[in-house]
C-alpha atoms as a PDB file:
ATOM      1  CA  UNK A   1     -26.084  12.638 -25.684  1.00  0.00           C
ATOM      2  CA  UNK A   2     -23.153  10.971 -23.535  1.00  0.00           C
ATOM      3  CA  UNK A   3     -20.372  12.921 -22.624  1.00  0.00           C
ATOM      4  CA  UNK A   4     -18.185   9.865 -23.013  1.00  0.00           C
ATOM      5  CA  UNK A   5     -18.416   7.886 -25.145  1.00  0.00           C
ATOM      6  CA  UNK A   6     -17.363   3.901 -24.707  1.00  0.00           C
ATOM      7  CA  UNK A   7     -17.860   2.622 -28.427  1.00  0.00           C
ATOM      8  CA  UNK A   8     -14.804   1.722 -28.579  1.00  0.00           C
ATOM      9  CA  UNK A   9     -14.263   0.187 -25.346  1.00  0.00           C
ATOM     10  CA  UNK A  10     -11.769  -2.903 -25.017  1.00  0.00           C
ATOM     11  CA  UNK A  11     -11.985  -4.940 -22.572  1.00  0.00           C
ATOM     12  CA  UNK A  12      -9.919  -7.849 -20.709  1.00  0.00           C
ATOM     13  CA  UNK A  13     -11.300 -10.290 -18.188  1.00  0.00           C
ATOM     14  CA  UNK A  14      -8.767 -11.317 -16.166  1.00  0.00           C
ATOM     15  CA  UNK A  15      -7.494 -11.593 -13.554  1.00  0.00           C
ATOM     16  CA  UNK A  16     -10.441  -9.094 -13.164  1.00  0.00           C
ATOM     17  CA  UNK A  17     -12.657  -7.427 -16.107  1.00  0.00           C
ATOM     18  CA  UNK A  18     -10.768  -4.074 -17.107  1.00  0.00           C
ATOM     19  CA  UNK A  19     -10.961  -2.208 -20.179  1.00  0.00           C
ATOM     20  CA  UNK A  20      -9.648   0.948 -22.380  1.00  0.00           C
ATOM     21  CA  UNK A  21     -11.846   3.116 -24.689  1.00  0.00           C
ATOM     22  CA  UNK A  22     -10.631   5.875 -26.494  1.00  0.00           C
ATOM     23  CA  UNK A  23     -11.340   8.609 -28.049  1.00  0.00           C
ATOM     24  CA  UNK A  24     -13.515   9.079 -24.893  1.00  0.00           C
ATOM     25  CA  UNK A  25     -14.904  12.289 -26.318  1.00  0.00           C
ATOM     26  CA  UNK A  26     -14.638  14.235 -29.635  1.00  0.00           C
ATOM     27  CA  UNK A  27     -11.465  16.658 -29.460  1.00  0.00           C
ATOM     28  CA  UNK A  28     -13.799  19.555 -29.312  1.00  0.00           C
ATOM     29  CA  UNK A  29     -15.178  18.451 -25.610  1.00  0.00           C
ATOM     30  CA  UNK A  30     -12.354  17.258 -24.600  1.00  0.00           C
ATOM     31  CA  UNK A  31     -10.076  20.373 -25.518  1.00  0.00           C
ATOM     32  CA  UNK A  32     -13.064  22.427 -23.462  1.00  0.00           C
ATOM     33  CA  UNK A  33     -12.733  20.517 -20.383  1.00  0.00           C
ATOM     34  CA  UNK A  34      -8.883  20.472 -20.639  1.00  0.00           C
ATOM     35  CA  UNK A  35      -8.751  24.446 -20.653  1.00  0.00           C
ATOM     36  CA  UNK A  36     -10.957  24.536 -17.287  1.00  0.00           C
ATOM     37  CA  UNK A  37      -8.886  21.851 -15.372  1.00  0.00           C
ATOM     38  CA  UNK A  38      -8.967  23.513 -12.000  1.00  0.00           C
ATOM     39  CA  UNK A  39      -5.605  24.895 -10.736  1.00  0.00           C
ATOM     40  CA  UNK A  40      -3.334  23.272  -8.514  1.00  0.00           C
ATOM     41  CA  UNK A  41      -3.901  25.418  -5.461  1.00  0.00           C
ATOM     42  CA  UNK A  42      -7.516  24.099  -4.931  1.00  0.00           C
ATOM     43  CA  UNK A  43      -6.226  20.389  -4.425  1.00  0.00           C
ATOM     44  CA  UNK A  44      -5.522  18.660  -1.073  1.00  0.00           C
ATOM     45  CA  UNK A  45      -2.318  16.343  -0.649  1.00  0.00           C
ATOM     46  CA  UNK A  46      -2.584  12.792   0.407  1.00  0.00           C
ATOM     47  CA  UNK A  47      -0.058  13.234   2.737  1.00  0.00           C
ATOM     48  CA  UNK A  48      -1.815  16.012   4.469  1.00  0.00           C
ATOM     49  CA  UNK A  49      -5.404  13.922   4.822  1.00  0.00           C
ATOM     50  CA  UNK A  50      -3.579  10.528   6.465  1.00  0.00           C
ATOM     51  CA  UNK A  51      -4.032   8.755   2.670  1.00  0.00           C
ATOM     52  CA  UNK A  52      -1.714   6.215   1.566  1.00  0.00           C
ATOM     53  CA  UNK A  53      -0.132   7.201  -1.757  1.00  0.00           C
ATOM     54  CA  UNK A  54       2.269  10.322  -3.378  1.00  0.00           C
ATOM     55  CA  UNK A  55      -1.397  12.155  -4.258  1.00  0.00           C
ATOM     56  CA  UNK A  56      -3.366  15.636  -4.742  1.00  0.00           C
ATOM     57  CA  UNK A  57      -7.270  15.620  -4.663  1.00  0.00           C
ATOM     58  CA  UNK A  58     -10.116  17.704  -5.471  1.00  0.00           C
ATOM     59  CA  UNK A  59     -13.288  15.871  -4.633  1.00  0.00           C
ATOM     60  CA  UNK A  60     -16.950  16.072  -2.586  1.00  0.00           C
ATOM     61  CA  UNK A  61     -15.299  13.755  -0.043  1.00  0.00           C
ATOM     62  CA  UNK A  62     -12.112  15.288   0.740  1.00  0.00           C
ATOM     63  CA  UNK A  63     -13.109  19.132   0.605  1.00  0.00           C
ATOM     64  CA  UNK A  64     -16.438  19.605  -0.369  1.00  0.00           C
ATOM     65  CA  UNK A  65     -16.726  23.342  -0.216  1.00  0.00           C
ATOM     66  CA  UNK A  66     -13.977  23.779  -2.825  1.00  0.00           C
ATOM     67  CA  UNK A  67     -15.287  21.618  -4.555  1.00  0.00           C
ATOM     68  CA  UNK A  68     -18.812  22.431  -5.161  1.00  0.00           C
ATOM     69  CA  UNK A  69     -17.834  26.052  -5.923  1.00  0.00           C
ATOM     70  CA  UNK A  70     -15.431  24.636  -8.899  1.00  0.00           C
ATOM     71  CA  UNK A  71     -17.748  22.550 -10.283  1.00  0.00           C
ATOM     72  CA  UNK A  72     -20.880  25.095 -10.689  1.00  0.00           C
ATOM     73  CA  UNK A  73     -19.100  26.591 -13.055  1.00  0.00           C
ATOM     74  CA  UNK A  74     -18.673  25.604 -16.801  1.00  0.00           C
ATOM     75  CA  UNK A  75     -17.829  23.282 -18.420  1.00  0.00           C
ATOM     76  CA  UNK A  76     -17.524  21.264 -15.176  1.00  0.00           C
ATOM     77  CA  UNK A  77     -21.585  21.878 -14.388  1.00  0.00           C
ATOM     78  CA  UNK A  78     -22.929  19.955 -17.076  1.00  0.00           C
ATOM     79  CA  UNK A  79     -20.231  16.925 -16.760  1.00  0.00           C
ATOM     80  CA  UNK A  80     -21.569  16.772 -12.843  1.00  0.00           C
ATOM     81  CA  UNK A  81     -25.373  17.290 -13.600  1.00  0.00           C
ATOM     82  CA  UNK A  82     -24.833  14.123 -15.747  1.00  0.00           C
ATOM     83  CA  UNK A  83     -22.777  12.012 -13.697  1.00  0.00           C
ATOM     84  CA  UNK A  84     -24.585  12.780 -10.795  1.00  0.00           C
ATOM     85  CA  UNK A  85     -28.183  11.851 -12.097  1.00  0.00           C
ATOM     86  CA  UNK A  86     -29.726   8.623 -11.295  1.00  0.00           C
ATOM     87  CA  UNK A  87     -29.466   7.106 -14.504  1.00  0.00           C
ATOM     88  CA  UNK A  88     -25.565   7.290 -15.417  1.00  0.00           C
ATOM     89  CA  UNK A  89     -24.751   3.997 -13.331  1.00  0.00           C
ATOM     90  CA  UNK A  90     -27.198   2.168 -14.721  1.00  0.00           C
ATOM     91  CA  UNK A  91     -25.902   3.679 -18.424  1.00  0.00           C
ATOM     92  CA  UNK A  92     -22.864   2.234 -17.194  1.00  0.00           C
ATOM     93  CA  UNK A  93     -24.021  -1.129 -16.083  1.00  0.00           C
ATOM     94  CA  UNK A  94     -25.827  -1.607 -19.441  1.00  0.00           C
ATOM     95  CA  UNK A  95     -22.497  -0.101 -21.304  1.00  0.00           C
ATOM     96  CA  UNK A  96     -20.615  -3.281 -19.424  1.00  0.00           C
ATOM     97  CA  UNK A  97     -23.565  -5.743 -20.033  1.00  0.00           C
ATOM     98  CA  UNK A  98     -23.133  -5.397 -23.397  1.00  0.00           C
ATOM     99  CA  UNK A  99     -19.867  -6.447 -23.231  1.00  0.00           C
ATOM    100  CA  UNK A 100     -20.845  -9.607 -20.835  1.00  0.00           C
ATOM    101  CA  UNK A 101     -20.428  -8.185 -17.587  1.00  0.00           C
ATOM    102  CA  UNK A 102     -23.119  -8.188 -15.870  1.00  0.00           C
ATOM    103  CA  UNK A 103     -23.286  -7.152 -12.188  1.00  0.00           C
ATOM    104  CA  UNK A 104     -26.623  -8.244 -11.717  1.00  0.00           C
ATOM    105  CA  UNK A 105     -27.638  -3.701 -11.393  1.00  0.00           C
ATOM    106  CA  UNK A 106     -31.355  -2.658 -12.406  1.00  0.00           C
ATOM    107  CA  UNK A 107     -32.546   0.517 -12.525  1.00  0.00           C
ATOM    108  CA  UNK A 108     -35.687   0.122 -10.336  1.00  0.00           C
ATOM    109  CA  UNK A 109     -37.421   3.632  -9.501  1.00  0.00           C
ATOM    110  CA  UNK A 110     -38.069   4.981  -5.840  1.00  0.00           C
ATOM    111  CA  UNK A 111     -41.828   4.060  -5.886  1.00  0.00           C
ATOM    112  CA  UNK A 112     -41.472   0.491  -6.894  1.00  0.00           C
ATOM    113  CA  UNK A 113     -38.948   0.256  -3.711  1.00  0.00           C
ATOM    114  CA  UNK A 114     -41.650   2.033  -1.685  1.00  0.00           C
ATOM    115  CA  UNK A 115     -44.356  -0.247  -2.970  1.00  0.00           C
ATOM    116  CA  UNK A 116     -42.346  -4.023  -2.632  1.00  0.00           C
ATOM    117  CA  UNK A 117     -41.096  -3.146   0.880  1.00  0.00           C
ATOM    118  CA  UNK A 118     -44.474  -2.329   2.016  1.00  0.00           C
ATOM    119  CA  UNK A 119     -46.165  -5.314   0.704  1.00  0.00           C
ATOM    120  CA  UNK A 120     -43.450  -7.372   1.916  1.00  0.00           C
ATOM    121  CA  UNK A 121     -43.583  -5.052   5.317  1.00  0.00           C
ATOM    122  CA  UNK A 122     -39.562  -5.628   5.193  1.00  0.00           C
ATOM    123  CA  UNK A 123     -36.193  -4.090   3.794  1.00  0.00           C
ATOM    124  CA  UNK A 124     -35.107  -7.558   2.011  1.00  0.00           C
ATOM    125  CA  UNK A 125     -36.134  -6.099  -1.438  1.00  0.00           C
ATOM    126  CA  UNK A 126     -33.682  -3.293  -0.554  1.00  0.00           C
ATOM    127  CA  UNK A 127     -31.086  -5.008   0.677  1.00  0.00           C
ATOM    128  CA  UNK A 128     -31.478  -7.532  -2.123  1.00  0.00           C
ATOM    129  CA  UNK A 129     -31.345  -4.815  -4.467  1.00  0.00           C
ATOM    130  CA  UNK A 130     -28.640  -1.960  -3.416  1.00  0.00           C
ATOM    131  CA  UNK A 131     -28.827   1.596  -5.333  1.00  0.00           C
ATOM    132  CA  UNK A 132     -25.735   2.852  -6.917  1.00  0.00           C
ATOM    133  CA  UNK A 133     -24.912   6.668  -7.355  1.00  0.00           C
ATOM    134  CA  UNK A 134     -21.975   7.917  -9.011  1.00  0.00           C
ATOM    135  CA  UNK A 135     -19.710  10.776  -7.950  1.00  0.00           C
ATOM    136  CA  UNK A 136     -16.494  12.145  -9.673  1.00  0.00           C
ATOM    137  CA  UNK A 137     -12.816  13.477  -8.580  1.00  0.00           C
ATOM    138  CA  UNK A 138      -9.756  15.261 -10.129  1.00  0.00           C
ATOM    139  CA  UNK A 139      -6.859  13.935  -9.232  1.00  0.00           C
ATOM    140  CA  UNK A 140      -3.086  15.142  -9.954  1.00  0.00           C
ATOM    141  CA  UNK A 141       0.311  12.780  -9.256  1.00  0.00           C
ATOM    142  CA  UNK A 142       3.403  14.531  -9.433  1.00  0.00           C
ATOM    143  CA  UNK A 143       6.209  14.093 -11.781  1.00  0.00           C
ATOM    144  CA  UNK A 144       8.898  13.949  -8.757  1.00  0.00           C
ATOM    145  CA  UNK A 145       7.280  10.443  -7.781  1.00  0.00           C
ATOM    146  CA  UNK A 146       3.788  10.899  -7.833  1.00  0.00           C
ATOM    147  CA  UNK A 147       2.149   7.005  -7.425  1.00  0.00           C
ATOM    148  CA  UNK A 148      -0.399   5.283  -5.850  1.00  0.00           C
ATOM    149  CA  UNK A 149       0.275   2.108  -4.068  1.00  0.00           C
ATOM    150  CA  UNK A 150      -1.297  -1.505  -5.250  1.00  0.00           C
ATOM    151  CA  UNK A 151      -4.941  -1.717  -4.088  1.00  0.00           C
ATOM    152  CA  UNK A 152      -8.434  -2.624  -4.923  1.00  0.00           C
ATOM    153  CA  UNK A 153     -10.484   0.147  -4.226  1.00  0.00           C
ATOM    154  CA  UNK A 154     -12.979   0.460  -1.370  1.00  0.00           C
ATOM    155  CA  UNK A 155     -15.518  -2.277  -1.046  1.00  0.00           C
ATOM    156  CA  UNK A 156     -18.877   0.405  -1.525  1.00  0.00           C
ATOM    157  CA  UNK A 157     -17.447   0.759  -5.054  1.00  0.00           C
ATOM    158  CA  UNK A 158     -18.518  -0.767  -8.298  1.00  0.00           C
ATOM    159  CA  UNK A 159     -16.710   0.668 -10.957  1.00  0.00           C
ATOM    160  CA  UNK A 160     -14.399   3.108 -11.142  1.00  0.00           C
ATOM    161  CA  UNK A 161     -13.696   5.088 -14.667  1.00  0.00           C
ATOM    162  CA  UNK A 162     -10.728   6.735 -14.695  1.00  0.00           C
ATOM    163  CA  UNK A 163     -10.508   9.873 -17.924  1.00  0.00           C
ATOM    164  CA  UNK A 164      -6.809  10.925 -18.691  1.00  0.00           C
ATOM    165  CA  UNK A 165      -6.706  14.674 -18.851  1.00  0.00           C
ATOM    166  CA  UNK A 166      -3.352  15.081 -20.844  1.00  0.00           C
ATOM    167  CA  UNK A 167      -2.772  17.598 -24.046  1.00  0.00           C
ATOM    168  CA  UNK A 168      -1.086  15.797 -27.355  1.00  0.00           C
ATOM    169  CA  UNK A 169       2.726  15.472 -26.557  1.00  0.00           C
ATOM    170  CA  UNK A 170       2.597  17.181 -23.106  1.00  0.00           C
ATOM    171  CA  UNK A 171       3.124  13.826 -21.463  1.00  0.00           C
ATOM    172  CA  UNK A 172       6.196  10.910 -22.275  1.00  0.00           C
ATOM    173  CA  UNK A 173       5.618   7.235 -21.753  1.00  0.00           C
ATOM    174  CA  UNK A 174       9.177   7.047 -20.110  1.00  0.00           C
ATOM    175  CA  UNK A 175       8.119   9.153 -17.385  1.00  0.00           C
ATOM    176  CA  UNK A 176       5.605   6.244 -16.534  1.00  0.00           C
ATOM    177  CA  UNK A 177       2.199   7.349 -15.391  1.00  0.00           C
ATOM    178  CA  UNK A 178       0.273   4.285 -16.733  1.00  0.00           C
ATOM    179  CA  UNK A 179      -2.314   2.215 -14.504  1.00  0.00           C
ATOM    180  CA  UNK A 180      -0.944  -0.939 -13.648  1.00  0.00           C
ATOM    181  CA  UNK A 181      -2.821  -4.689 -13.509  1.00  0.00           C
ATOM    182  CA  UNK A 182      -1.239  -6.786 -10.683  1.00  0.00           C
ATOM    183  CA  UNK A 183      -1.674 -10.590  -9.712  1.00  0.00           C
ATOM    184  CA  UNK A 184      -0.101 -10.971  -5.915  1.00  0.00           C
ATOM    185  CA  UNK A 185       3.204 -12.570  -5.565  1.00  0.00           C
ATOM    186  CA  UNK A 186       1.545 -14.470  -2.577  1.00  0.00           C
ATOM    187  CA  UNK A 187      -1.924 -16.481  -2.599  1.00  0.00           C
ATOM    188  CA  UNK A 188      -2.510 -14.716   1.082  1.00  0.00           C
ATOM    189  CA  UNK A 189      -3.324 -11.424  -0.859  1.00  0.00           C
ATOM    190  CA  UNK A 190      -5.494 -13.160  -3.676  1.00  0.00           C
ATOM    191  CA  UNK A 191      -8.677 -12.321  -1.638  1.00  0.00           C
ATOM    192  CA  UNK A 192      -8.939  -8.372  -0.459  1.00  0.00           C
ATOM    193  CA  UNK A 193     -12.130  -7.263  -0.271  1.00  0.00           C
ATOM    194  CA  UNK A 194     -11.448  -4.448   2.505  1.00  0.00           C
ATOM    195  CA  UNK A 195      -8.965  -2.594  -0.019  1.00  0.00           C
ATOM    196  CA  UNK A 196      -5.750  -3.751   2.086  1.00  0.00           C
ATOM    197  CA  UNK A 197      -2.991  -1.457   0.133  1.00  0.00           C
ATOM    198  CA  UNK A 198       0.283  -3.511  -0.239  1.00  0.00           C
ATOM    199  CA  UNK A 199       4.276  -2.973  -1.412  1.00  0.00           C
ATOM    200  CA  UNK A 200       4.718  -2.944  -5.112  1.00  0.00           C
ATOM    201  CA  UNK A 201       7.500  -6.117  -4.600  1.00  0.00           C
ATOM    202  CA  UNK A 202       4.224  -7.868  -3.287  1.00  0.00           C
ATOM    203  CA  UNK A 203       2.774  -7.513  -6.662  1.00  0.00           C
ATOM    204  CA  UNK A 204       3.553  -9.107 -10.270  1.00  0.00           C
ATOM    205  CA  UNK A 205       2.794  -7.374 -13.357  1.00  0.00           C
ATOM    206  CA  UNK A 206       0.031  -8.217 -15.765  1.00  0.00           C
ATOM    207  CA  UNK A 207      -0.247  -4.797 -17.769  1.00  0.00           C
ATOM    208  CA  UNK A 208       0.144  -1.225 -18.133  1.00  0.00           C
ATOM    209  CA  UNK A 209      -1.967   1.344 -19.981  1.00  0.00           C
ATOM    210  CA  UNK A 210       0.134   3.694 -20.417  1.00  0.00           C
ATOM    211  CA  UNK A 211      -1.342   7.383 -19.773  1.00  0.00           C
ATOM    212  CA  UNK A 212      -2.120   9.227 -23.120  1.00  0.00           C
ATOM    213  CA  UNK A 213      -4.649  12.036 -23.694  1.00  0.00           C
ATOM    214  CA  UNK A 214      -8.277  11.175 -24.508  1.00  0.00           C
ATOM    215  CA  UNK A 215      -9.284   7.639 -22.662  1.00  0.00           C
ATOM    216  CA  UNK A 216     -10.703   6.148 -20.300  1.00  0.00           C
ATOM    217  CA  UNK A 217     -10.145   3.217 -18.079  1.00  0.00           C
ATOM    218  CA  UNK A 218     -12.778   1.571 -16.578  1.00  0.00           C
ATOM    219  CA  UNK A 219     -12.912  -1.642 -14.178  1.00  0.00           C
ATOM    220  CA  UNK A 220     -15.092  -3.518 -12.497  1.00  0.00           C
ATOM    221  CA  UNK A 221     -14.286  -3.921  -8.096  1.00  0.00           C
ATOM    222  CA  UNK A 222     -13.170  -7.381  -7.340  1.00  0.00           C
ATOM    223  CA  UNK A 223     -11.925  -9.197  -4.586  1.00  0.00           C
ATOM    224  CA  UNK A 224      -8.808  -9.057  -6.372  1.00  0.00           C
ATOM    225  CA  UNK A 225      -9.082  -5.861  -8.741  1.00  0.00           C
ATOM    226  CA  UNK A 226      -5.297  -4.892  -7.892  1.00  0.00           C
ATOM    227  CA  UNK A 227      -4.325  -1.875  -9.722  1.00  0.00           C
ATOM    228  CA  UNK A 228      -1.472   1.028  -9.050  1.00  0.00           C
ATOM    229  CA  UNK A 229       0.106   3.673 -10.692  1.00  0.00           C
ATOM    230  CA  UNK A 230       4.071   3.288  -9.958  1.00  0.00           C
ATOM    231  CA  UNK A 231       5.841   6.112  -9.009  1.00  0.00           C
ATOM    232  CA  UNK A 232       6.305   8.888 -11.796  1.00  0.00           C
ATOM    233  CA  UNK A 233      10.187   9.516 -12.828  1.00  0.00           C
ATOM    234  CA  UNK A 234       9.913  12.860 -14.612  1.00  0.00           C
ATOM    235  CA  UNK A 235      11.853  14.329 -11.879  1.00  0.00           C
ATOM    236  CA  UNK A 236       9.874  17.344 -12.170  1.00  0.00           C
ATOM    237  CA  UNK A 237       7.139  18.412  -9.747  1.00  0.00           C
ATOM    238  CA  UNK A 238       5.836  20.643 -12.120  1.00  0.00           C
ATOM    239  CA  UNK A 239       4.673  17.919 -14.460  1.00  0.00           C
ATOM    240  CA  UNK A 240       1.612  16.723 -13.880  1.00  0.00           C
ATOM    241  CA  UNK A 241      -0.740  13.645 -14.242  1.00  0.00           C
ATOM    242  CA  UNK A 242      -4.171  15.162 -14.232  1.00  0.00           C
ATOM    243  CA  UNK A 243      -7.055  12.870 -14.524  1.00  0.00           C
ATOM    244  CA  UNK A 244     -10.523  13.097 -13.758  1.00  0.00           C
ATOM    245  CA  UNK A 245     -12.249   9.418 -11.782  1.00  0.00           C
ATOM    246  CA  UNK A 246     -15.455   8.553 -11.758  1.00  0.00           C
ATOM    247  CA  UNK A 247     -16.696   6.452  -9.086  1.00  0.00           C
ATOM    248  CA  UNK A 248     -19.782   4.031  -9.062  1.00  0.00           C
ATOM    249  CA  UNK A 249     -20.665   3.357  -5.619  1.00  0.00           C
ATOM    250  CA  UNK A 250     -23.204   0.639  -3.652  1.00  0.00           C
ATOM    251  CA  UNK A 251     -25.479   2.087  -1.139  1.00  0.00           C
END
């Protein structure tokens, strides 16, 4: 069975295809996975690995050996055995087909590669047809001004998923916190490919989801996917904005 669960995903189409499902998982799961967020002290700063943005990170790419310890334990184990095997993209890609987004994805085993690009004694087949794998990240902004900057993520990605890891009433829409959908101010930042950050005043605001417990966001990687999270106002650097981001990746 899925550990998320996007039945009741909601989509939008422009100016890129972005959408909100929630519950993500029954309150059971999600409660479990809640009580084993991994503590603070295991998380590198932005700041402190030359990354744009007011951010703290526990991922494969930014300190693997952490990492990997953390997530071999439960819950976390069974959330990264699923992510992590070949088939959750392509769950993914279907998930989005069915709601007409099609990215043009097929699951297409190792041994069918093997056998087109001998007959056709070249990599086109491969290069016509990129693998994804997915890999996942907790995150944490700050409540003293905690943000990431307008972007649109790193050209290897596909989709990105991002699961808001908030208890019922721990968290207050005034403090901000939501993910934001921009359209550029100026038609010279319509096209960024490269994943170009850029100043907030560059950016006009399309919509907010605000952060509450038990969703999950999930867009598709445009040329012009810009999304941010403006800087927290809680004024408290104890409060935190834990989430958990999947990340679909071309390769």
């Amino acid at each position: 069975m899925p550990l998320l669960d996007f039945s009741h995903l909601k989509m939008r189409y422009a100016p890129f295809p972005i959408g909100i499902a929630r519950p993500v998982m029954d309150q059971a799961t999600y409660q479990r996975f809640l009580d084993a967020f991994p503590p603070i002290e295991l998380f590198e700063d932005y700041a402190y690995l030359g990354k744009v943005g007011n951010k703290l990170t526990l991922s494969e790419k930014e300190n693997y050996a952490t990492y990997q310890r953390f997530i071999s334990k439960e819950p976390w184990c069974d959330l990264h055995r699923w992510i992590k095997n070949d088939d959750f993209p392509y769950y993914i890609m279907n998930m989005l087909r069915g709601a007409s987004i099609d990215l043009g994805f097929k699951q297409v085993s190792r041994w069918t590669r093997i056998r087109k690009m001998l007959r056709s004694r070249s990599v086109d087949y491969e290069v016509r047809n990129p693998r994804l794998r997915s890999r996942f990240e907790f995150s944490i902004l700050r409540g003293d001004g905690g943000n990431l900057p307008p972007h649109t993520d790193a050209p290897s990605k596909a989709v990105t998923i991002i699961v808001s890891m908030a208890r019922d009433g721990e968290w207050h829409d005034a403090w901000g916190g939501g993910t934001s959908v921009y359209q550029p101010r100026h038609e010279r930042l319509n096209f960024n490919k490269m994943n170009k950050t850029a100043d907030f005043s560059d950016m006009e605001l399309i919509e907010t989801y605000p952060f509450v417990p038990n969703q999950a966001i999930i867009f598709v990687k445009t040329h012009n996917s810009w999304h941010a999270v403006e800087p927290i106002v809680a004024n408290d650097p104890n409060v935190l904005r834990r989430t958990l981001t999947i990340n679909i990746e071309i390769f």
